[in-house]
PDB file of N, CA and C in Angstrom:
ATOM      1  N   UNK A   1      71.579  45.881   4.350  1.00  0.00           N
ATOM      2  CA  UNK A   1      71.697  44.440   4.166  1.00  0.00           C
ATOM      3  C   UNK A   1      73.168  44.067   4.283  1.00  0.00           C
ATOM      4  N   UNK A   2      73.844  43.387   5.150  1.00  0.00           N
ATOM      5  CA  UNK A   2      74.809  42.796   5.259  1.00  0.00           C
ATOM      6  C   UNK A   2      75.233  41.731   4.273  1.00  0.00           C
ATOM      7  N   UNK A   3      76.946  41.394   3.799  1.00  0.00           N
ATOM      8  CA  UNK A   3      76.876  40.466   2.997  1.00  0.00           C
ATOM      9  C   UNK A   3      77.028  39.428   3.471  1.00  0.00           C
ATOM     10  N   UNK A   4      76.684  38.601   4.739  1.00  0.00           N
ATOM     11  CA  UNK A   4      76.397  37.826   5.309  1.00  0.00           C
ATOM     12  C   UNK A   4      75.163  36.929   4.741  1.00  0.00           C
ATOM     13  N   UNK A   5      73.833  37.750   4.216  1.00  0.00           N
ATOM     14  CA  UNK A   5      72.790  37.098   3.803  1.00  0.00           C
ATOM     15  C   UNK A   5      73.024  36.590   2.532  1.00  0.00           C
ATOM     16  N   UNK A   6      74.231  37.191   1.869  1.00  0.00           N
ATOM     17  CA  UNK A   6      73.715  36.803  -0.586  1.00  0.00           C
ATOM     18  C   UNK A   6      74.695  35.773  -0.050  1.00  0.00           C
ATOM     19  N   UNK A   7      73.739  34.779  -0.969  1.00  0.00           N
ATOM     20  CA  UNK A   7      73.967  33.569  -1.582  1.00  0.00           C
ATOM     21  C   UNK A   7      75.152  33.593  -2.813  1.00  0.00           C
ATOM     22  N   UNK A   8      76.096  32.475  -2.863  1.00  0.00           N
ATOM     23  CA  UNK A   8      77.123  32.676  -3.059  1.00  0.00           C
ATOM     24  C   UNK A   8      76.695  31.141  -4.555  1.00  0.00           C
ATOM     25  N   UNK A   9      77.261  32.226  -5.891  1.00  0.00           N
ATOM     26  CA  UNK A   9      76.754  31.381  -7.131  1.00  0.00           C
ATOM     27  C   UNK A   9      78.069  30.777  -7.658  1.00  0.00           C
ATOM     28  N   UNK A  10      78.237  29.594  -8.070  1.00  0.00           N
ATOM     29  CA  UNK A  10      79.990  29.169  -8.664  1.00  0.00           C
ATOM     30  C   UNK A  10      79.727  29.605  -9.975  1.00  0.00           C
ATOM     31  N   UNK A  11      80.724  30.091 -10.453  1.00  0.00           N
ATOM     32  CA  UNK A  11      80.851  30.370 -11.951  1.00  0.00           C
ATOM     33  C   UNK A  11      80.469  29.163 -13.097  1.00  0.00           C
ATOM     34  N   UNK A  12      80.408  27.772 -12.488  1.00  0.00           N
ATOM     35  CA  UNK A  12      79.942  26.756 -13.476  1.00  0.00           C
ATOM     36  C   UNK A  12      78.212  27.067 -13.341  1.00  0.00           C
ATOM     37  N   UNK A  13      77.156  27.887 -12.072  1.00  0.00           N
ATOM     38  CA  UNK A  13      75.955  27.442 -12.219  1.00  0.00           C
ATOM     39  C   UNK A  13      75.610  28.715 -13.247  1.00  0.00           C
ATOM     40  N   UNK A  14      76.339  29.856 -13.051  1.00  0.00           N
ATOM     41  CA  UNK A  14      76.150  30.616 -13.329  1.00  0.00           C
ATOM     42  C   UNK A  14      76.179  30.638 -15.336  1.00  0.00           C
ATOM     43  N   UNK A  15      77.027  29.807 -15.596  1.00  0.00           N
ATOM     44  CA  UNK A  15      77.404  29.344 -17.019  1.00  0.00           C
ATOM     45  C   UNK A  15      76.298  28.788 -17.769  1.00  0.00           C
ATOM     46  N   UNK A  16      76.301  27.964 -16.404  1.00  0.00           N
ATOM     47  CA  UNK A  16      74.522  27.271 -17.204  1.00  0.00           C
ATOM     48  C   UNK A  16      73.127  27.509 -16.793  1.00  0.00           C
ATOM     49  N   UNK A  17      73.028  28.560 -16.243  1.00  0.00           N
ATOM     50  CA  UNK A  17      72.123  29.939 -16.157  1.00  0.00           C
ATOM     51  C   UNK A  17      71.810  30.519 -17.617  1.00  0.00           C
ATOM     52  N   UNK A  18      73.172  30.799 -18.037  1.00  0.00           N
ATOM     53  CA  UNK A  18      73.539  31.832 -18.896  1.00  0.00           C
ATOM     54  C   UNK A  18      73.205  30.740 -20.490  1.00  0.00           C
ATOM     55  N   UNK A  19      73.803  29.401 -20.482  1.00  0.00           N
ATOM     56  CA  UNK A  19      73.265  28.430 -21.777  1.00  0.00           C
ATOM     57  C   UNK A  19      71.677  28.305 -21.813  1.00  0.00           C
ATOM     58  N   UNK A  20      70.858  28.283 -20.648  1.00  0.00           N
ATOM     59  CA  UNK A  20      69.479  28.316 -20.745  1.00  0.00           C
ATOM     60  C   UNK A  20      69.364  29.030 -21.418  1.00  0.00           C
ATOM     61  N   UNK A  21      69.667  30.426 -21.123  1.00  0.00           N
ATOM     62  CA  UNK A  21      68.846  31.947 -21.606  1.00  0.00           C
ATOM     63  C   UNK A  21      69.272  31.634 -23.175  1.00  0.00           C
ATOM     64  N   UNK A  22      70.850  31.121 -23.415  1.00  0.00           N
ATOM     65  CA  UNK A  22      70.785  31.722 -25.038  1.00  0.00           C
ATOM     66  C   UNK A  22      70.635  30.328 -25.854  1.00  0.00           C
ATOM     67  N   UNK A  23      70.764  29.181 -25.883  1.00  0.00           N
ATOM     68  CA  UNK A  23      70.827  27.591 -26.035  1.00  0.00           C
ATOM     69  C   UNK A  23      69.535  27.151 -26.241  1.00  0.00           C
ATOM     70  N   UNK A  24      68.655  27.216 -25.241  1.00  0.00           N
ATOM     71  CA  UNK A  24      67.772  26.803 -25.207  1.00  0.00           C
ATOM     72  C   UNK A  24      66.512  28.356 -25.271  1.00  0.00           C
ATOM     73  N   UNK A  25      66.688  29.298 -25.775  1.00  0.00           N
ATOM     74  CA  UNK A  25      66.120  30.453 -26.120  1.00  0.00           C
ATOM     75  C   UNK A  25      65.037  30.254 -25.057  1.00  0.00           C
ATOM     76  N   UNK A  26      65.258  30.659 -23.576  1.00  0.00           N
ATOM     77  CA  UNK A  26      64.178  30.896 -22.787  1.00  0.00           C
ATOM     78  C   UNK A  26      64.621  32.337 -22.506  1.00  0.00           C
ATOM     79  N   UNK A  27      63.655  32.621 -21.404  1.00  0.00           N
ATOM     80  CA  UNK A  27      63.622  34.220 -20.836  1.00  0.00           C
ATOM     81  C   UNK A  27      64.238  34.300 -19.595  1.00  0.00           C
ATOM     82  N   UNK A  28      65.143  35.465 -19.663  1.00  0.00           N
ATOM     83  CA  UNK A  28      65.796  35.125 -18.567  1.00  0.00           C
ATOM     84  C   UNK A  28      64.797  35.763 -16.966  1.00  0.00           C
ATOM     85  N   UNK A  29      63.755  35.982 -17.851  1.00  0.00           N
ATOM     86  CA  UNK A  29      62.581  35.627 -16.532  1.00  0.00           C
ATOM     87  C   UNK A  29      62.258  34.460 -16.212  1.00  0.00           C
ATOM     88  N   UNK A  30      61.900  33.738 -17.199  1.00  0.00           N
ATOM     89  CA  UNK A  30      61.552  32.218 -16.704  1.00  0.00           C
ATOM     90  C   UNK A  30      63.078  31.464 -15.950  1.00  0.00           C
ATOM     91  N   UNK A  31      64.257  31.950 -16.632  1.00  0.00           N
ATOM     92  CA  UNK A  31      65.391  31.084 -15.688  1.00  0.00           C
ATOM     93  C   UNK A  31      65.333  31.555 -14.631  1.00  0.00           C
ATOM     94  N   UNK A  32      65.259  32.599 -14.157  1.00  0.00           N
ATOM     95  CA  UNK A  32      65.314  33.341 -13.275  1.00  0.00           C
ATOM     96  C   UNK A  32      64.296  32.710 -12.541  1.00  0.00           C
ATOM     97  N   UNK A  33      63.238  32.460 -12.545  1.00  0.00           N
ATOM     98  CA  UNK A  33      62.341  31.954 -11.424  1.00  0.00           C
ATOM     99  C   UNK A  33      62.217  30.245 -11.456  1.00  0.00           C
ATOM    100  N   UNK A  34      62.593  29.738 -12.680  1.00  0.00           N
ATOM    101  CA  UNK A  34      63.069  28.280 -12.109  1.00  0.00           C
ATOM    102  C   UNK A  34      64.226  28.180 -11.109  1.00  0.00           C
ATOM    103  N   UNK A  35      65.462  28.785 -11.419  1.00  0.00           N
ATOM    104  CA  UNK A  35      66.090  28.946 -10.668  1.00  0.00           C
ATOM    105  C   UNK A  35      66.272  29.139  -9.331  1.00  0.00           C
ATOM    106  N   UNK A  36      65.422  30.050  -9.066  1.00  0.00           N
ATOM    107  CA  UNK A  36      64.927  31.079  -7.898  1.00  0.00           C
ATOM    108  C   UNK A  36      65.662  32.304  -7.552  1.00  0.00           C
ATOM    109  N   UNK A  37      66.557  32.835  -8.602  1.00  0.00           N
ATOM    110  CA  UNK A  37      67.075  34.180  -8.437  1.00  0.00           C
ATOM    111  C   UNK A  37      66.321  35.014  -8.787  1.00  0.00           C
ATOM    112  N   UNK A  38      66.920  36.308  -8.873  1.00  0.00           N
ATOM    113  CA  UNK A  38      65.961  37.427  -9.236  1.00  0.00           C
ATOM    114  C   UNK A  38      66.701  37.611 -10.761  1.00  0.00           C
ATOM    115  N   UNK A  39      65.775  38.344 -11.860  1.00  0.00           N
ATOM    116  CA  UNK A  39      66.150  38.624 -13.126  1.00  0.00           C
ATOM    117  C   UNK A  39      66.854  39.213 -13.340  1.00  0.00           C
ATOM    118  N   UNK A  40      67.603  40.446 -12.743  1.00  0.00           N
ATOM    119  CA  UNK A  40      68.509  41.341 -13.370  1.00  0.00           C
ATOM    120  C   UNK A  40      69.835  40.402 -12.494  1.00  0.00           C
ATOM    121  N   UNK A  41      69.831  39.244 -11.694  1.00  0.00           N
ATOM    122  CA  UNK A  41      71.095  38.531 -11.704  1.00  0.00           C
ATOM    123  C   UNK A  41      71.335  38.345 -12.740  1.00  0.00           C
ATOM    124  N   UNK A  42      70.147  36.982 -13.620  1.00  0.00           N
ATOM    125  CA  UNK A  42      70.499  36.289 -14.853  1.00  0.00           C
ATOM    126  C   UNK A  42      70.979  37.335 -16.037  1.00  0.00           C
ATOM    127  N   UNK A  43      70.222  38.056 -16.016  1.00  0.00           N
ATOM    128  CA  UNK A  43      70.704  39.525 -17.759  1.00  0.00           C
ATOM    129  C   UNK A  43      72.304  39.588 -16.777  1.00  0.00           C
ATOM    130  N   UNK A  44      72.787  39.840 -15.389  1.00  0.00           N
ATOM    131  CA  UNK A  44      73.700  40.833 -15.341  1.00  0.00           C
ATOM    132  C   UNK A  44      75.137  39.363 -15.776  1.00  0.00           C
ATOM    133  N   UNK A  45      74.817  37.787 -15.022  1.00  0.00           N
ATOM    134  CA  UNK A  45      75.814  36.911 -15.668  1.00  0.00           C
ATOM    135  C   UNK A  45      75.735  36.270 -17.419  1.00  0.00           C
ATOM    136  N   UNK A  46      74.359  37.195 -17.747  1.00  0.00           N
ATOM    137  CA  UNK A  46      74.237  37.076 -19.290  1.00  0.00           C
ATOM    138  C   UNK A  46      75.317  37.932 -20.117  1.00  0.00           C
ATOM    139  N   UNK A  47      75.767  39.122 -19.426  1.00  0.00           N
ATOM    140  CA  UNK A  47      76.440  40.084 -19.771  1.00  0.00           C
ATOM    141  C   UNK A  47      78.290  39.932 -19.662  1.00  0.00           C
ATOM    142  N   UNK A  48      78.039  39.324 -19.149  1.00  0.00           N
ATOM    143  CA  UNK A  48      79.438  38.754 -17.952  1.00  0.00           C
ATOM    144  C   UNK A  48      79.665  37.340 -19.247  1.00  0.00           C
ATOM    145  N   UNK A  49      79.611  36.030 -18.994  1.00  0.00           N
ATOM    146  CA  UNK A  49      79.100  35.225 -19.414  1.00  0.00           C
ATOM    147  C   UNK A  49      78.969  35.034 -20.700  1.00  0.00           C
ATOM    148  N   UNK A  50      77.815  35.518 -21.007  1.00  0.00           N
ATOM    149  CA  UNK A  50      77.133  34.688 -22.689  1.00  0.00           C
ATOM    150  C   UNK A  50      77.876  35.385 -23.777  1.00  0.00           C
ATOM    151  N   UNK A  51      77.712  34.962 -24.663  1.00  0.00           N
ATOM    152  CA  UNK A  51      77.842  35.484 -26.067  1.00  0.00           C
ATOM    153  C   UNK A  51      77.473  36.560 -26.407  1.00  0.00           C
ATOM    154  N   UNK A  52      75.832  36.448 -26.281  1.00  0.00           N
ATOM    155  CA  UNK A  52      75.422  38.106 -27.238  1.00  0.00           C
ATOM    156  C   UNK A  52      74.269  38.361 -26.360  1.00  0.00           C
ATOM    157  N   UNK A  53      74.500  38.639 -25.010  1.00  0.00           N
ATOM    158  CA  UNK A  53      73.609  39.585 -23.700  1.00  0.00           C
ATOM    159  C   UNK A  53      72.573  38.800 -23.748  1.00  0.00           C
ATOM    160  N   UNK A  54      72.040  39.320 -22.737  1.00  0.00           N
ATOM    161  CA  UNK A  54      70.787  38.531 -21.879  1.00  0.00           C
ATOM    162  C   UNK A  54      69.584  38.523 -22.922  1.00  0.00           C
ATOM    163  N   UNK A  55      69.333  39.271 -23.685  1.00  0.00           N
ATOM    164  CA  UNK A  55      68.291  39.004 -24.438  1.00  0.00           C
ATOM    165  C   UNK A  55      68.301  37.711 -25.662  1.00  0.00           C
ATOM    166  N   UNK A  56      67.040  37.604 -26.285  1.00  0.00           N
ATOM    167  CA  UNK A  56      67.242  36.389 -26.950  1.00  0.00           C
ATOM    168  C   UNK A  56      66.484  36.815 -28.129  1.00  0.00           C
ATOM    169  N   UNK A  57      66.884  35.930 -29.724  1.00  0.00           N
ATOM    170  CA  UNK A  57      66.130  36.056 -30.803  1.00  0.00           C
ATOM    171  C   UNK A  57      67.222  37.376 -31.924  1.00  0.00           C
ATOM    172  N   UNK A  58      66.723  37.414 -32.354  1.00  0.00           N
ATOM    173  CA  UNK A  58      67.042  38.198 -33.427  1.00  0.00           C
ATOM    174  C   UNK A  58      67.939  39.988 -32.841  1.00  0.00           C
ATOM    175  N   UNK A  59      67.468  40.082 -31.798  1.00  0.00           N
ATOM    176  CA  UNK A  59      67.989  41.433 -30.891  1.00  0.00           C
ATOM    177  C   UNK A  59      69.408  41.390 -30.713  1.00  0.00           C
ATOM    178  N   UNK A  60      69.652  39.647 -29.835  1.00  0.00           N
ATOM    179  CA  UNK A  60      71.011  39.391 -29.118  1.00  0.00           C
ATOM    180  C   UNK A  60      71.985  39.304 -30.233  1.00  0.00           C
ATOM    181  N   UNK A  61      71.743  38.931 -31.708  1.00  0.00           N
ATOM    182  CA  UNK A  61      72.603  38.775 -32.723  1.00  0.00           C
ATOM    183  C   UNK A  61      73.259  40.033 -32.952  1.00  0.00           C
ATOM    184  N   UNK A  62      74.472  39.654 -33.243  1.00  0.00           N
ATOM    185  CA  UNK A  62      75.286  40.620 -34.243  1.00  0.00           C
ATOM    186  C   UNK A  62      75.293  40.946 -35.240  1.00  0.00           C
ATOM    187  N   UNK A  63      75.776  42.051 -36.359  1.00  0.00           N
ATOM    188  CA  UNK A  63      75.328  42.098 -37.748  1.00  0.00           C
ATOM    189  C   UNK A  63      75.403  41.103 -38.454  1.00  0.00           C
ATOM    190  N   UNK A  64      77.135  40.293 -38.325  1.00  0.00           N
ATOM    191  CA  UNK A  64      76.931  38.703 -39.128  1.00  0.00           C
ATOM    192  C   UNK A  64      76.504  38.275 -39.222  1.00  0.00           C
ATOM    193  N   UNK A  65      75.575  37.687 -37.617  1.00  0.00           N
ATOM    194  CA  UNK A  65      74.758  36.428 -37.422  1.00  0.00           C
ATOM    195  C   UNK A  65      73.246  36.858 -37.996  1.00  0.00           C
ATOM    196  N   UNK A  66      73.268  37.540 -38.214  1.00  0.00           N
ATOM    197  CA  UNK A  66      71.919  38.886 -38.684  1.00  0.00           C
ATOM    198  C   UNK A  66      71.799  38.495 -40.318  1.00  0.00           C
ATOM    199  N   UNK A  67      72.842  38.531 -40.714  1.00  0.00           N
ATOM    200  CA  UNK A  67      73.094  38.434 -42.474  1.00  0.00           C
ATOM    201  C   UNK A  67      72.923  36.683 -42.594  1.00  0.00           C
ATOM    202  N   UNK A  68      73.876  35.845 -41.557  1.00  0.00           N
ATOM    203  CA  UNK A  68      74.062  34.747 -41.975  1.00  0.00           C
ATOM    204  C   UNK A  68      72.447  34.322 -41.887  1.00  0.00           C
ATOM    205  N   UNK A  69      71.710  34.442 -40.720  1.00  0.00           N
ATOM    206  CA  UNK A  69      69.966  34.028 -40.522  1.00  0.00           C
ATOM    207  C   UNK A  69      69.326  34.287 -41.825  1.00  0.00           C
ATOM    208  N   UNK A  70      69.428  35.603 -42.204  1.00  0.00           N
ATOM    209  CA  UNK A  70      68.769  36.127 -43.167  1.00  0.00           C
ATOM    210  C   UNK A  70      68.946  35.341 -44.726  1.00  0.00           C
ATOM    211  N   UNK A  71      70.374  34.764 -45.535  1.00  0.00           N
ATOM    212  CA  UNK A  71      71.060  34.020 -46.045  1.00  0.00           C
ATOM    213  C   UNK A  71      70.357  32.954 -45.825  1.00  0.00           C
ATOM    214  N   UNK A  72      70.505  32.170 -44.697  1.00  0.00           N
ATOM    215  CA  UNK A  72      70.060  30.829 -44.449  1.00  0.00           C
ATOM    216  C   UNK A  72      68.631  30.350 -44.620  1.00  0.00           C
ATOM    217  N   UNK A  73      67.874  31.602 -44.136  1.00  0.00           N
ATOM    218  CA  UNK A  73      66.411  31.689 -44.283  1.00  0.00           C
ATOM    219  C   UNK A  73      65.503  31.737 -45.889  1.00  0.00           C
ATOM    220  N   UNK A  74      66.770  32.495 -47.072  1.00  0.00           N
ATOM    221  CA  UNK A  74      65.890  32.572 -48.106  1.00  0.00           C
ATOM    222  C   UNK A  74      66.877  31.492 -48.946  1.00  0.00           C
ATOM    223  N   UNK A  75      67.809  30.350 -48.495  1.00  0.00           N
ATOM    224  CA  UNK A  75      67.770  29.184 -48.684  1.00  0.00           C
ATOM    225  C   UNK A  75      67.504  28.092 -48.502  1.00  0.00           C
ATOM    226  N   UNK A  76      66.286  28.064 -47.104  1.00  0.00           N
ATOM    227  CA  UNK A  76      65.716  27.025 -47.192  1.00  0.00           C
ATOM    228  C   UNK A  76      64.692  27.348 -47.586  1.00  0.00           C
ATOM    229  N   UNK A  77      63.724  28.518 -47.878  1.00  0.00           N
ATOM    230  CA  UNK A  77      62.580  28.767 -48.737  1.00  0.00           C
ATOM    231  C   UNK A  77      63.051  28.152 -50.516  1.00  0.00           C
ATOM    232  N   UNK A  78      64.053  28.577 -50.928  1.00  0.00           N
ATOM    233  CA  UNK A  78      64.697  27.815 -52.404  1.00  0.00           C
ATOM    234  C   UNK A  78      63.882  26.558 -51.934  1.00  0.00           C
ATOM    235  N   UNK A  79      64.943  25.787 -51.131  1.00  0.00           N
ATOM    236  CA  UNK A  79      65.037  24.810 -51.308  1.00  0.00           C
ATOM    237  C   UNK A  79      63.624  23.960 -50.945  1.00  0.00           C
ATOM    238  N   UNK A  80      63.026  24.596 -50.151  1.00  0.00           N
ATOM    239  CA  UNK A  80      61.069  23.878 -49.898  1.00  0.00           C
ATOM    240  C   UNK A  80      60.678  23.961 -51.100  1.00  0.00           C
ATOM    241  N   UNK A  81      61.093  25.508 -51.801  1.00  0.00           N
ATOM    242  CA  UNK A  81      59.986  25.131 -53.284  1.00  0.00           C
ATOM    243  C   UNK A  81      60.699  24.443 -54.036  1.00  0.00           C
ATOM    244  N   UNK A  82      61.904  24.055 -54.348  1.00  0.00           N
ATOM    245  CA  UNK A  82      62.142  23.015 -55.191  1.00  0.00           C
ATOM    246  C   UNK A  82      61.846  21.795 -54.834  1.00  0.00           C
ATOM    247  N   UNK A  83      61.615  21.563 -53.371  1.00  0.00           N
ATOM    248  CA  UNK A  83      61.380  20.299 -53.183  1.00  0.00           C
ATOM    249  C   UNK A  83      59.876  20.062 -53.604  1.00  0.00           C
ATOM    250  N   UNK A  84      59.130  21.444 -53.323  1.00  0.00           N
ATOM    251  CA  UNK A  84      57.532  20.712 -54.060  1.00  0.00           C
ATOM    252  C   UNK A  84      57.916  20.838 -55.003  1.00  0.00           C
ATOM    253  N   UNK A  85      58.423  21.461 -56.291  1.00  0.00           N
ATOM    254  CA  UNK A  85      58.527  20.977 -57.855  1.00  0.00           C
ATOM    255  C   UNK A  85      58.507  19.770 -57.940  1.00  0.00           C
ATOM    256  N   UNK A  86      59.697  19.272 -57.175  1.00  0.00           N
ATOM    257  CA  UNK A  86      59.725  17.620 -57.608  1.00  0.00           C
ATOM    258  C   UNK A  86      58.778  16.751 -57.306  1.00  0.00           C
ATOM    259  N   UNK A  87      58.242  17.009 -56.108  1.00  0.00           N
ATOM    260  CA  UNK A  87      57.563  16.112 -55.334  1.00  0.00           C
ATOM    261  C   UNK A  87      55.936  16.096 -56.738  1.00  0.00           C
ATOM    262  N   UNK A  88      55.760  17.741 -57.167  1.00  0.00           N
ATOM    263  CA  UNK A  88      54.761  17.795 -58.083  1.00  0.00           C
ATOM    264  C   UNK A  88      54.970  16.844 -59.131  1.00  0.00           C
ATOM    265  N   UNK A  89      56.592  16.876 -60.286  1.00  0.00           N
ATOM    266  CA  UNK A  89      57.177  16.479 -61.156  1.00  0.00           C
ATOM    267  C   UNK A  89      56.814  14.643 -60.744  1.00  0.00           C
ATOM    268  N   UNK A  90      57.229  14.383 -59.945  1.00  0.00           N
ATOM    269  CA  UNK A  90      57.077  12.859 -59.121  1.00  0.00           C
ATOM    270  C   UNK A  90      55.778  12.082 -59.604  1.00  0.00           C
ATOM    271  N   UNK A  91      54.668  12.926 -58.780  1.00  0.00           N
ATOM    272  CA  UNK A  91      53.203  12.914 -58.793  1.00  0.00           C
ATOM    273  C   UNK A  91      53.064  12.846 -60.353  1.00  0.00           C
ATOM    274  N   UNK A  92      53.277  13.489 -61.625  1.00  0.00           N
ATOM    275  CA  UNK A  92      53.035  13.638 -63.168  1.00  0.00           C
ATOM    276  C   UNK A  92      53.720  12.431 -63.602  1.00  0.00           C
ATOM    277  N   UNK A  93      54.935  12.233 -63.172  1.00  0.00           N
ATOM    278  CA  UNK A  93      55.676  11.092 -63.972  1.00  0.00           C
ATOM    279  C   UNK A  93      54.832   9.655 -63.524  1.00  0.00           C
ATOM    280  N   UNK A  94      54.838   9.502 -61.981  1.00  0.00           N
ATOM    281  CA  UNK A  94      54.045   8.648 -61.850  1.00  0.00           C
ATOM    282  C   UNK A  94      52.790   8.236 -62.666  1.00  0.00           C
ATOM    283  N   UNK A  95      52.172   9.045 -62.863  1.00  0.00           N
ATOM    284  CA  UNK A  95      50.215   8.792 -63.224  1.00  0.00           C
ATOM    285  C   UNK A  95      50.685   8.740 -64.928  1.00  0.00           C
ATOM    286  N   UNK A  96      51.613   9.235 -65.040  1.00  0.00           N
ATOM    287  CA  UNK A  96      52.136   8.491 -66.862  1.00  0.00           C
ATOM    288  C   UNK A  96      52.346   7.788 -67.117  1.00  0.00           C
ATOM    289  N   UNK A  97      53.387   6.837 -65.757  1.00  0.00           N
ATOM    290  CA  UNK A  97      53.902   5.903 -65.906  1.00  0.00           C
ATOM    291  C   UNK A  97      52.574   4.395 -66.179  1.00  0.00           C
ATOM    292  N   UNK A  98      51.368   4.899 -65.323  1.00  0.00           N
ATOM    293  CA  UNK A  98      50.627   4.079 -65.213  1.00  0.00           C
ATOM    294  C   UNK A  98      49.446   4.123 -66.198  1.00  0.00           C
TER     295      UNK A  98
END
């Protein structure tokens, strides 16, 4: 194959190739065929490019971002069940009130 035939990518499409895959948590199969490249382009300017490699979810994270999810996750569980306490507390004060 001569390099006469590859298609020639600018580093801005390639950027936002690379924000699909991790931004908008798609696969860099599915960018890859909206696009119309082949997949191991998108993983290889995921690598080049993104933040934390072509994969997505809980894999591509680092240990921090790993701890901070984990942190963040069993504070908004707190915070749902305190919000039904009140919302319960709400419901009792009300039907007293009346």
């Amino acid at each position: 194959m001569s390099n006469q035939n590859r298609r020639k990518y600018t580093d801005e499409f390639k950027r936002e190739a690379v924000k699909l895959v991790e931004e908008q948590r798609r696969t860099a199969t599915e960018v890859a065929r909206n696009l119309g490249v082949h997949r191991s382009q998108i993983e290889r300017w995921c690598k080049r490019f993104g933040s934390a490699g072509a994969g997505t979810g809980e894999q591509a994270m680092n240990e921090v971002e790993r701890e901070e999810l984990k942190r963040l996750r069993a504070e908004v569980k707190q915070l749902r069940m305190e919000r039904d306490i009140l919302k319960k507390a709400t419901a009792f004060f009300a039907r007293e009130a009346n």
